[in-house]
Protein backbone atom coordinates (compact mmCIF):
# COMPACT_ATOMS: atom_id res chain seq x y z
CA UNK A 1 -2.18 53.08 1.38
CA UNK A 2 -5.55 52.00 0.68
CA UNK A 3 -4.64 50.37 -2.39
CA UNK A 4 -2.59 48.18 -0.29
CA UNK A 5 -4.92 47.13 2.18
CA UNK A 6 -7.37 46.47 -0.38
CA UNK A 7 -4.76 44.33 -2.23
CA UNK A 8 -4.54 42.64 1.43
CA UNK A 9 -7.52 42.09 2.12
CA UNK A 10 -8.11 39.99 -1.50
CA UNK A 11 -5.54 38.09 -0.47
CA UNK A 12 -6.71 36.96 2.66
CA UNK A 13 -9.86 36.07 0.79
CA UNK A 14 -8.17 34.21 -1.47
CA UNK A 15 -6.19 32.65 1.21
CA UNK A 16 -9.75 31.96 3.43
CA UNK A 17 -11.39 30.27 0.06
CA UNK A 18 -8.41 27.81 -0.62
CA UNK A 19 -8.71 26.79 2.68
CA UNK A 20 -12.07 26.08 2.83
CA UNK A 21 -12.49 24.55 -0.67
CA UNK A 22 -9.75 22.09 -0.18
CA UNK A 23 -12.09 19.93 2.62
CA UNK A 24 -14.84 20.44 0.79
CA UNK A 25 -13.29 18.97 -2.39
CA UNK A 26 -12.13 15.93 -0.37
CA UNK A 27 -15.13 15.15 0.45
CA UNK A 28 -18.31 14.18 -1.46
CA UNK A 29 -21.72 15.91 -1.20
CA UNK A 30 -23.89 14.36 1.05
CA UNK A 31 -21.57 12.93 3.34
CA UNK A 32 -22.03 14.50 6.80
CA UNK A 33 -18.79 12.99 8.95
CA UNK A 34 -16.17 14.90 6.84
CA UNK A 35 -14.24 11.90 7.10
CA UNK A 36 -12.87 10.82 3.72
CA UNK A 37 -12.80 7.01 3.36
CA UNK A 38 -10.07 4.72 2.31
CA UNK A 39 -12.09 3.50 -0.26
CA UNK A 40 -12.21 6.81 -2.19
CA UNK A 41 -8.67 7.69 -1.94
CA UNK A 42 -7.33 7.58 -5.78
CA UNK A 43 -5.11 3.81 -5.29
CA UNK A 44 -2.45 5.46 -6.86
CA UNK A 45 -1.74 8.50 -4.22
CA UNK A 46 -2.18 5.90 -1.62
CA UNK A 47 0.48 3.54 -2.85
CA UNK A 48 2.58 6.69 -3.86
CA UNK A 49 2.26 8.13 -0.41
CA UNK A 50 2.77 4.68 1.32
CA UNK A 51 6.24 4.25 -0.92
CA UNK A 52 7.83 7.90 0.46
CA UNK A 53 6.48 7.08 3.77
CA UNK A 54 8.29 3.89 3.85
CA UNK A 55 11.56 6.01 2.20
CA UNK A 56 12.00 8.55 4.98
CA UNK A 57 10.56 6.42 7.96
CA UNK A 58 13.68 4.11 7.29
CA UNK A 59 15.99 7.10 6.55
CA UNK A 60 15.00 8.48 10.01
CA UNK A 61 15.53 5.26 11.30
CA UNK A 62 18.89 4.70 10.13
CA UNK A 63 19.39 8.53 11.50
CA UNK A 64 18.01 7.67 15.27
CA UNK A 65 20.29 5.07 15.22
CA UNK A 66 23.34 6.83 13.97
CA UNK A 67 23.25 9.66 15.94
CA UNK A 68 22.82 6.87 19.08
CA UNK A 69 26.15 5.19 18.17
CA UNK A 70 27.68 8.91 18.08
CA UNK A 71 26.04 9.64 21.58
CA UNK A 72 27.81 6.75 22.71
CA UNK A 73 31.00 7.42 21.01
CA UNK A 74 31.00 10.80 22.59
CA UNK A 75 30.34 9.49 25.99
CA UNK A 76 33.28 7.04 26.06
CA UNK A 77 35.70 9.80 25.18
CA UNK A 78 34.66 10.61 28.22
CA UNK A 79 35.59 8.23 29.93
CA UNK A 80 31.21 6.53 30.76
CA UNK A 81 30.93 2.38 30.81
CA UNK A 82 29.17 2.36 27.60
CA UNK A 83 28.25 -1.17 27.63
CA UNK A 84 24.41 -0.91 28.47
CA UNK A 85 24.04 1.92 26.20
CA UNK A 86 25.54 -0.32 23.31
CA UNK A 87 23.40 -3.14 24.05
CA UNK A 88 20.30 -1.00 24.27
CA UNK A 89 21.17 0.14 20.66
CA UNK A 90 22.15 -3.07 19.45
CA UNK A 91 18.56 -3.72 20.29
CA UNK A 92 17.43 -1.43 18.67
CA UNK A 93 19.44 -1.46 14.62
CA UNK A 94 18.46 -5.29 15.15
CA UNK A 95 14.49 -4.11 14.61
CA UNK A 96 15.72 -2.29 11.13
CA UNK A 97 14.36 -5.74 9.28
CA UNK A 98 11.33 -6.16 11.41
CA UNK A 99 10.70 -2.66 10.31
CA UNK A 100 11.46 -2.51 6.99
CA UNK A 101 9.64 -6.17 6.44
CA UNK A 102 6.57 -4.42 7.83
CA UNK A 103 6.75 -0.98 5.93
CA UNK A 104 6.86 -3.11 2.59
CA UNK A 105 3.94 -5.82 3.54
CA UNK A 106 1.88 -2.49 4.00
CA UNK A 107 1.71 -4.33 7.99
CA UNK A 108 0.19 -1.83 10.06
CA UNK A 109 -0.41 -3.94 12.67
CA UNK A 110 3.09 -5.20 12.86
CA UNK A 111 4.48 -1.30 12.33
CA UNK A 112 2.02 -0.42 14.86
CA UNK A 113 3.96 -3.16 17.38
CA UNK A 114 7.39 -2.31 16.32
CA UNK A 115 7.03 1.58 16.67
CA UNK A 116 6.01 0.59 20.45
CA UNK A 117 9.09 -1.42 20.91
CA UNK A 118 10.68 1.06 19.60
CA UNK A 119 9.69 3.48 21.95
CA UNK A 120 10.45 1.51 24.93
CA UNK A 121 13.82 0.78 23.53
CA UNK A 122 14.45 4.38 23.10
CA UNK A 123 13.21 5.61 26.28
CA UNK A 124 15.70 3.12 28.23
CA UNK A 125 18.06 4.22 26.01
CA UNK A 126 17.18 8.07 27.48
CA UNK A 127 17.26 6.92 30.85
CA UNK A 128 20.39 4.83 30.63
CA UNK A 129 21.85 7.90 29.34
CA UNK A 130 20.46 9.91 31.59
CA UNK A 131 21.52 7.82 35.07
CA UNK A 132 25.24 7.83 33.28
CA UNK A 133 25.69 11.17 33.27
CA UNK A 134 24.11 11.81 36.93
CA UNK A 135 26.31 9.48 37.80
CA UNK A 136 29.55 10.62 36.73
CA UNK A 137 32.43 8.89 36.23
């Protein structure tokens, strides 16, 4: 028994160390804010991170946006007047290029404007959904 809570108790040292040398290897001696500048970020793992964030925030896109068309798909089996629903989401796969034309130009001020119209476009698209089904028929 004590053998294992020895062996436990190395390993939550080990565990405590990696945690606390991984900050303190980002940054560099001296500095007091612990905030790591863009300027000393290797260029490569920037770009590299900026490519597979551009990857999967489009695939999540594309996902949003599917599983919208199947929400609405559901709801007119139903028998629910779609047609505000479908324009909302129109609205919103027409912003795909504005998006993707802003993830490659490395725009963050244009992503920045596009993830809020975004969000408004998706929380009418919540109401909408949302006053349809209180509703009814």
């Amino acid at each position: 028994m004590k053998m294992k809570s020895t062996f436990g108790l190395a390993l939550l040292g080990l565990f405590l160390l990696a945690i606390l040398a991984v900050p303190v290897a980002a940054v560099t001696a001296g500095q007091e804010t612990g905030v790591v500048s863009d300027t000393r970020i290797d260029p490569g793992l920037k770009e590299d991170l900026w490519e597979l964030h551009k990857e999967y925030r489009l695939s999540i896109f594309d996902l949003h946006v599917q599983e919208g068309g199947e929400i609405i798909g559901v709801m007119e089996e139903y028998g629910y007047d779609t047609s505000q629903l479908q324009q909302i989401m129109s609205d919103i796969a027409g912003m795909r290029g504005e998006l993707q034309a802003a993830l490659s130009g490395d725009d963050r001020a244009a992503l920045h404007h596009i993830n809020d119209q975004l969000r408004v476009l998706w929380h009418q698209f919540r109401d909408t959904m949302r006053m349809l089904l209180r509703s009814g028929l």
